[in-house]
N, C-alpha and C. Protein backbone atom coordinates (compact mmCIF):
# COMPACT_ATOMS: atom_id res chain seq x y z
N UNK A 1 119.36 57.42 36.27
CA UNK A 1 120.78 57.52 36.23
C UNK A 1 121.24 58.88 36.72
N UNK A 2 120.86 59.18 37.85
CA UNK A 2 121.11 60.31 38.39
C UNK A 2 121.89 60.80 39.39
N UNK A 3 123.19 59.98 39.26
CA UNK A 3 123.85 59.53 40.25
C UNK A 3 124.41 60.64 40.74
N UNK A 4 125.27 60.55 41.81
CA UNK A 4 126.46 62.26 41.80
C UNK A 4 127.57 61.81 41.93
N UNK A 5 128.05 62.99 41.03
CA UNK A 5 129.52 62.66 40.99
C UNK A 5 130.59 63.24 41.87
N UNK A 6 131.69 62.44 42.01
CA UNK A 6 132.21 62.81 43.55
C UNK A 6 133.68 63.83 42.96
N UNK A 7 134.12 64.34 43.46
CA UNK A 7 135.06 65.21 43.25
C UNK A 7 136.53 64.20 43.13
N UNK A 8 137.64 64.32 41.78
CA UNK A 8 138.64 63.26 42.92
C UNK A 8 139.58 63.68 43.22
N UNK A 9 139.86 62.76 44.36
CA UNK A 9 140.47 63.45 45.31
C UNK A 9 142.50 63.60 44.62
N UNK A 10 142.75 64.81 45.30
CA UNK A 10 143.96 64.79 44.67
C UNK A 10 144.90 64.30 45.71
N UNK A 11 145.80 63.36 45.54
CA UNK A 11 146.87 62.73 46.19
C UNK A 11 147.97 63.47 46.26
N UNK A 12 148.42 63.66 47.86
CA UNK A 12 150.04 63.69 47.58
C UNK A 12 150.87 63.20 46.64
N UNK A 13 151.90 63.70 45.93
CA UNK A 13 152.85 62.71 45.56
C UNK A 13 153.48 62.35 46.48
N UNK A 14 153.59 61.02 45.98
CA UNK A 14 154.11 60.27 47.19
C UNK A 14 156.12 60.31 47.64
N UNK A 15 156.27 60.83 48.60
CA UNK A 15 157.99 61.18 48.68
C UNK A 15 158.39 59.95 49.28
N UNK A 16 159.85 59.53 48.44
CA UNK A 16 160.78 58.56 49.13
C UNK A 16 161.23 59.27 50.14
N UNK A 17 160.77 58.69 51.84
CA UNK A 17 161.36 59.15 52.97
C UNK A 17 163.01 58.42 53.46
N UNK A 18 163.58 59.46 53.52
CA UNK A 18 165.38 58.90 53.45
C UNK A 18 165.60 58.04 55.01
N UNK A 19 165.99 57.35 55.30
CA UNK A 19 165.97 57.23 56.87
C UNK A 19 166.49 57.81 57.12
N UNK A 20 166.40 58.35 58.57
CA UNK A 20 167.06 59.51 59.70
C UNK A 20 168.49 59.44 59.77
N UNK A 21 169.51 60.11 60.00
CA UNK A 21 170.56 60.23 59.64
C UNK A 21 171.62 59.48 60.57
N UNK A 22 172.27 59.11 60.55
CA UNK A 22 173.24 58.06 61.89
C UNK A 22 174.65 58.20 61.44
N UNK A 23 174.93 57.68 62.58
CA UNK A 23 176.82 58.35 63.01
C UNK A 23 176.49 56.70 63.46
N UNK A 24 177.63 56.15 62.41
CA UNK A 24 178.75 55.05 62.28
C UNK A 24 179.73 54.56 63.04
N UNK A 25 180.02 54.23 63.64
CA UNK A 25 181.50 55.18 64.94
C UNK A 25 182.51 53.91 64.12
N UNK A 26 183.52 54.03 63.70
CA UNK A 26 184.50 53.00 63.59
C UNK A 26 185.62 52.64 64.70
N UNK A 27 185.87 51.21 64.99
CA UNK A 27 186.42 50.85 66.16
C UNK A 27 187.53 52.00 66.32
N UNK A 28 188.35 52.46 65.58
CA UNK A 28 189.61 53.06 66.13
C UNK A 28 188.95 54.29 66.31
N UNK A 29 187.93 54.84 65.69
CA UNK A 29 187.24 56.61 66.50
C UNK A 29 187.01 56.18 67.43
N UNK A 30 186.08 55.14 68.02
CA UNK A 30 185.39 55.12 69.62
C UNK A 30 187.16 54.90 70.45
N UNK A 31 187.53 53.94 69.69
CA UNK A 31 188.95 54.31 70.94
C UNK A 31 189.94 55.29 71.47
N UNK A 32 190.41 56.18 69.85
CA UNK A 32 190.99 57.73 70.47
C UNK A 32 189.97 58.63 70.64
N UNK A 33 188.50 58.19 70.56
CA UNK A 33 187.69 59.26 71.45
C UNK A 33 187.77 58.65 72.87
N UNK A 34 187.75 57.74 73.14
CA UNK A 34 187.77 57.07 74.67
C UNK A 34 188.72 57.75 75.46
N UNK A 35 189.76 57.49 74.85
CA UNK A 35 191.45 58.08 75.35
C UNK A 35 191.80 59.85 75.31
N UNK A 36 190.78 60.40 75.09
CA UNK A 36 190.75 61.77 75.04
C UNK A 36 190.73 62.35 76.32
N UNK A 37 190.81 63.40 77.04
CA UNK A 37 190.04 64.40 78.24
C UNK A 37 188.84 64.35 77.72
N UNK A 38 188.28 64.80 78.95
CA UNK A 38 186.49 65.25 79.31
C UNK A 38 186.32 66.02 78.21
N UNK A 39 187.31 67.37 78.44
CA UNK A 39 186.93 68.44 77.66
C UNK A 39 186.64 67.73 75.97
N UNK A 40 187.91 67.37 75.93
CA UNK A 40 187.72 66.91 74.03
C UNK A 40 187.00 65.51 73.66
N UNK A 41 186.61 65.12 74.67
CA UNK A 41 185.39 63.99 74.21
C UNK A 41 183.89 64.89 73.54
N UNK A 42 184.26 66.28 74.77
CA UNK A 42 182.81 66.83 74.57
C UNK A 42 182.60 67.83 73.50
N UNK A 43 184.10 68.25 72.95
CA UNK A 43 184.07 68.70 71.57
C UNK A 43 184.51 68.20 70.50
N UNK A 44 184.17 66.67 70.52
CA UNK A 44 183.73 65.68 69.38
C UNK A 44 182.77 65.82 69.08
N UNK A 45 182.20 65.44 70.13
CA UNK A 45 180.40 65.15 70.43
C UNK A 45 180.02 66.42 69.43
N UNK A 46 179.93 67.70 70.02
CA UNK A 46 179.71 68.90 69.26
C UNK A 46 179.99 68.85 67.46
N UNK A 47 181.69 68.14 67.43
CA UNK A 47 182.26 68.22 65.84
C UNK A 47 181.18 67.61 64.87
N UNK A 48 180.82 66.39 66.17
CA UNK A 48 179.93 65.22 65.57
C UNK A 48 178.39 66.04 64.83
N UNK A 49 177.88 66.56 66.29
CA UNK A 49 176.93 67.13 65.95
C UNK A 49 176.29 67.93 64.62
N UNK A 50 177.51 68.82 64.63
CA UNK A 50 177.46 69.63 63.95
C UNK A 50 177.77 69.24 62.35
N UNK A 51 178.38 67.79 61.70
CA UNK A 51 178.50 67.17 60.68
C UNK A 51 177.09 66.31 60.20
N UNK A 52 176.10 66.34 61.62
CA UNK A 52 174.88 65.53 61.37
C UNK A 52 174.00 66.54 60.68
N UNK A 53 174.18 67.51 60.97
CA UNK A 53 173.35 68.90 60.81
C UNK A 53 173.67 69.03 59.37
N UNK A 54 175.02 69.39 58.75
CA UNK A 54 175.92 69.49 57.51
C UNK A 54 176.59 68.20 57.18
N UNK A 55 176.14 67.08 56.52
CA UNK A 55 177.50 66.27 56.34
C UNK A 55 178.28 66.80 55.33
N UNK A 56 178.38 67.62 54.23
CA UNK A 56 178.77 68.05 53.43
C UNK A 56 179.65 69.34 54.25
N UNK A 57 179.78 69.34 55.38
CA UNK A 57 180.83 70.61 55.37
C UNK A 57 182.28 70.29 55.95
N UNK A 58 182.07 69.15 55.62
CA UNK A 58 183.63 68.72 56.12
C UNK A 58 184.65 69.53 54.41
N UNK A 59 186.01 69.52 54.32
CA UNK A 59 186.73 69.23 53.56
C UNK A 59 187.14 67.79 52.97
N UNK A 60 186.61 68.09 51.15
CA UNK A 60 186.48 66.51 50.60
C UNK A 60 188.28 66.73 50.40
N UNK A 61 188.47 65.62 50.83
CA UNK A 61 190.22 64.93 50.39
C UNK A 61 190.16 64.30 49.06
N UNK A 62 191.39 64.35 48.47
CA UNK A 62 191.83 63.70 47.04
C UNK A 62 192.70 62.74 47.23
N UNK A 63 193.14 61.99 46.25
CA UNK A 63 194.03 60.74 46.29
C UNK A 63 193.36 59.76 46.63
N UNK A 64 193.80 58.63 47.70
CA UNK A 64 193.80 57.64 47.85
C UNK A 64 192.62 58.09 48.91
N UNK A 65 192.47 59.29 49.16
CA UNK A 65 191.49 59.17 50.50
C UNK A 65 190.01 60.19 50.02
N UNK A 66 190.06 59.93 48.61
CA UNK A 66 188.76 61.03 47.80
C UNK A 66 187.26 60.77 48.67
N UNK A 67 187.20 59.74 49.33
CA UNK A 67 185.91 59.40 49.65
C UNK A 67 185.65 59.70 50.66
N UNK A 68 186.67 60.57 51.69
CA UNK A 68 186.54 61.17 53.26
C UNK A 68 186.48 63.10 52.83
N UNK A 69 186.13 63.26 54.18
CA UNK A 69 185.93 64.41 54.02
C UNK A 69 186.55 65.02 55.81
N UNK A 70 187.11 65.88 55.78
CA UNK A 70 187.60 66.30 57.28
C UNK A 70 187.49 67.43 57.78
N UNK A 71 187.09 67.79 58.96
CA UNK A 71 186.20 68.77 59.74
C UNK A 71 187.11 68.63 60.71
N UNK A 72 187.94 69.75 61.01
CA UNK A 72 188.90 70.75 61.54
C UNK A 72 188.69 71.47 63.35
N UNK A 73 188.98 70.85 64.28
CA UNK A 73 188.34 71.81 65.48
C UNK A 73 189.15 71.66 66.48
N UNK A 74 188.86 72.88 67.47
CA UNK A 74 190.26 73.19 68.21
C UNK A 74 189.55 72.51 69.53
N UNK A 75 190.39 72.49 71.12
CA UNK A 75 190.28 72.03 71.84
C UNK A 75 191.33 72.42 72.63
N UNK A 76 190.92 73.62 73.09
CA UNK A 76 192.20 74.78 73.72
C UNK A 76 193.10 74.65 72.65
N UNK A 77 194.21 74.96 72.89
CA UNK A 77 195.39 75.20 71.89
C UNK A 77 195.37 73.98 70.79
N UNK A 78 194.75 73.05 71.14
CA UNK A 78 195.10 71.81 70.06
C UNK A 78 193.95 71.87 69.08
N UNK A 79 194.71 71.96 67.74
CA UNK A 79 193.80 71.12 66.60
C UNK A 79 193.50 69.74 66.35
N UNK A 80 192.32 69.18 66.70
CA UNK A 80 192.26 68.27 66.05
C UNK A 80 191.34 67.85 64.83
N UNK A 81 191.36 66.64 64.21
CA UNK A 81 191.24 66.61 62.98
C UNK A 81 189.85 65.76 62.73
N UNK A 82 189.25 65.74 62.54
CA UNK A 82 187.93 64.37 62.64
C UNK A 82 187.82 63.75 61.01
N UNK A 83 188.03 62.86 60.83
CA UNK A 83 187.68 62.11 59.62
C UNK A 83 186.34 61.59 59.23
N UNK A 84 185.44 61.37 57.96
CA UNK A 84 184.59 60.52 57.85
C UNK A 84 184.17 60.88 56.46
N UNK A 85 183.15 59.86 56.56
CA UNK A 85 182.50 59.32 54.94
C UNK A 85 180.92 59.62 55.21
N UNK A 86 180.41 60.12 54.20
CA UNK A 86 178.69 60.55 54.09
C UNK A 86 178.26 59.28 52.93
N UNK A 87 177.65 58.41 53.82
CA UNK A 87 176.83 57.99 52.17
C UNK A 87 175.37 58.53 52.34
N UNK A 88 175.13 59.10 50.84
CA UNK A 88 173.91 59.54 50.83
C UNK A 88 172.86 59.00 50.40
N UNK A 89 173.03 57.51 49.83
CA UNK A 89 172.43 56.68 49.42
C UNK A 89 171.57 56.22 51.04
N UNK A 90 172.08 55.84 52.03
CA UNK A 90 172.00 55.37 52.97
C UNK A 90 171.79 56.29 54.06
N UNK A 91 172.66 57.35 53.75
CA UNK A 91 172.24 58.04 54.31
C UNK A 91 172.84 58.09 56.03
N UNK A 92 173.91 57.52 56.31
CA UNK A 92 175.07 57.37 57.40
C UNK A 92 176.30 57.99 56.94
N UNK A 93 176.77 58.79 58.62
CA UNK A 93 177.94 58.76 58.17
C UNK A 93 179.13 57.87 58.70
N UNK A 94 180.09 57.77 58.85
CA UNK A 94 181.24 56.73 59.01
C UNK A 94 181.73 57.80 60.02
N UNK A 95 182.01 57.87 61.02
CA UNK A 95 183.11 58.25 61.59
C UNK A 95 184.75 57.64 61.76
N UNK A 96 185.44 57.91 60.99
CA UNK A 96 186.93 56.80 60.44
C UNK A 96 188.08 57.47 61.72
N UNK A 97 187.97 58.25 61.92
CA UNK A 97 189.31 58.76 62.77
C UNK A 97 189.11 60.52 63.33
N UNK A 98 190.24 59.91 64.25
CA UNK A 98 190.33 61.63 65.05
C UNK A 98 191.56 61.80 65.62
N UNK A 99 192.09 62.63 65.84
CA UNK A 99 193.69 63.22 66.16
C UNK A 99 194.07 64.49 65.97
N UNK A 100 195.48 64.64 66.09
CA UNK A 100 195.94 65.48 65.82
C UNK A 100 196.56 65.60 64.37
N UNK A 101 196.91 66.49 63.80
CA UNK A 101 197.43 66.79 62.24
C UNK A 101 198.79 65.19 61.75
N UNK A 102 199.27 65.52 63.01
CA UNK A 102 200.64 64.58 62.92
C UNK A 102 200.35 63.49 62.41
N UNK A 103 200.97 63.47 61.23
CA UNK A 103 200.66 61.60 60.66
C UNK A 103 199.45 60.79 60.46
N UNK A 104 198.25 62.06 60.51
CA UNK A 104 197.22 61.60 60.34
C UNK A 104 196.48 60.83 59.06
N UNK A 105 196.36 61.46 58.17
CA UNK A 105 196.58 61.04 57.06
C UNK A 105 196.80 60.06 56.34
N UNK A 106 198.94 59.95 56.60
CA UNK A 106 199.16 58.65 56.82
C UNK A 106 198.66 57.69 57.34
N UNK A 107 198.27 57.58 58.41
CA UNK A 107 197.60 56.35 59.84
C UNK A 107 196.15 56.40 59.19
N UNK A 108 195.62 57.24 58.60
CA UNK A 108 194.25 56.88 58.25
C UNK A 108 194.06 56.48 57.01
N UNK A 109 194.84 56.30 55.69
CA UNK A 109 195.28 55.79 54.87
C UNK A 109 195.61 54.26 54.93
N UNK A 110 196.29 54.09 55.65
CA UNK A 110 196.62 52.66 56.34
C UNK A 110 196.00 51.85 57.02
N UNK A 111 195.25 52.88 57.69
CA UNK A 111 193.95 51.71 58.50
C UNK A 111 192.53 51.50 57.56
N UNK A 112 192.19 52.30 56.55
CA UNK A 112 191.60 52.22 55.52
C UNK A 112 191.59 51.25 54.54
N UNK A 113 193.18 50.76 54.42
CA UNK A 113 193.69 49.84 53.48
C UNK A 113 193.59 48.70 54.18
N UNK A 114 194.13 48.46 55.49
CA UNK A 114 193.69 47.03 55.70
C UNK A 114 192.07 47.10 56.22
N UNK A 115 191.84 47.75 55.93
CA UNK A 115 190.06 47.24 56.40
C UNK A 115 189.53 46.64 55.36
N UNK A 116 190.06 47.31 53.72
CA UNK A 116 189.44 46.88 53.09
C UNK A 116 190.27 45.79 52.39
């Protein structure tokens, strides 16, 4: 009975891998991104980017719209506004809207409500 004994081996713990992160586009973002200039299609793209990197650095909204968060960026003289939702369960984000300040809010409130 002289067997040898083997060392055992120690296991990783094993990590829940999250899936890779994805941008959502909702019909009315792909359309006032469509309807944009060159220039401000291509500093979406960037807004976008840069929310994949951080989804948490948007500004979280209250009220009726607690579950968006909005990320702020210029485009020569114009502000515009980018809307969206992080789920972190899943791990996507929603891209809901983009514009200018004007009535945004409102219009994204409203298109929110009849979606759901």
């Amino acid at each position: 009975m002289g067997g040898t004994r083997r060392p055992k081996q120690q296991q990783e713990p094993r990590r829940e891998s999250k899936p890779e992160r994805t941008v959502l586009e909702m019909p009315r973002f792909t359309r006032n991104k469509k309807r944009r200039a060159p220039k401000a299609q291509l500093a979406v793209d960037e807004a976008v980017k840069a929310i994949l990197a951080d989804p948490l650095a948007g500004e979280p909204k209250s009220g009726a719209l607690r579950t968006i968060r909005v990320v702020k960026f210029k485009v020569g003289p114009r502000q515009l506004l980018l809307a969206y939702k992080f789920d972190d369960k899943r791990n996507i984000i929603g891209a809901w809207a983009i514009g200018p300040h004007e009535n945004f809010y409102r219009d994204l409130q409203e298109y929110m409500d009849a979606r759901s």
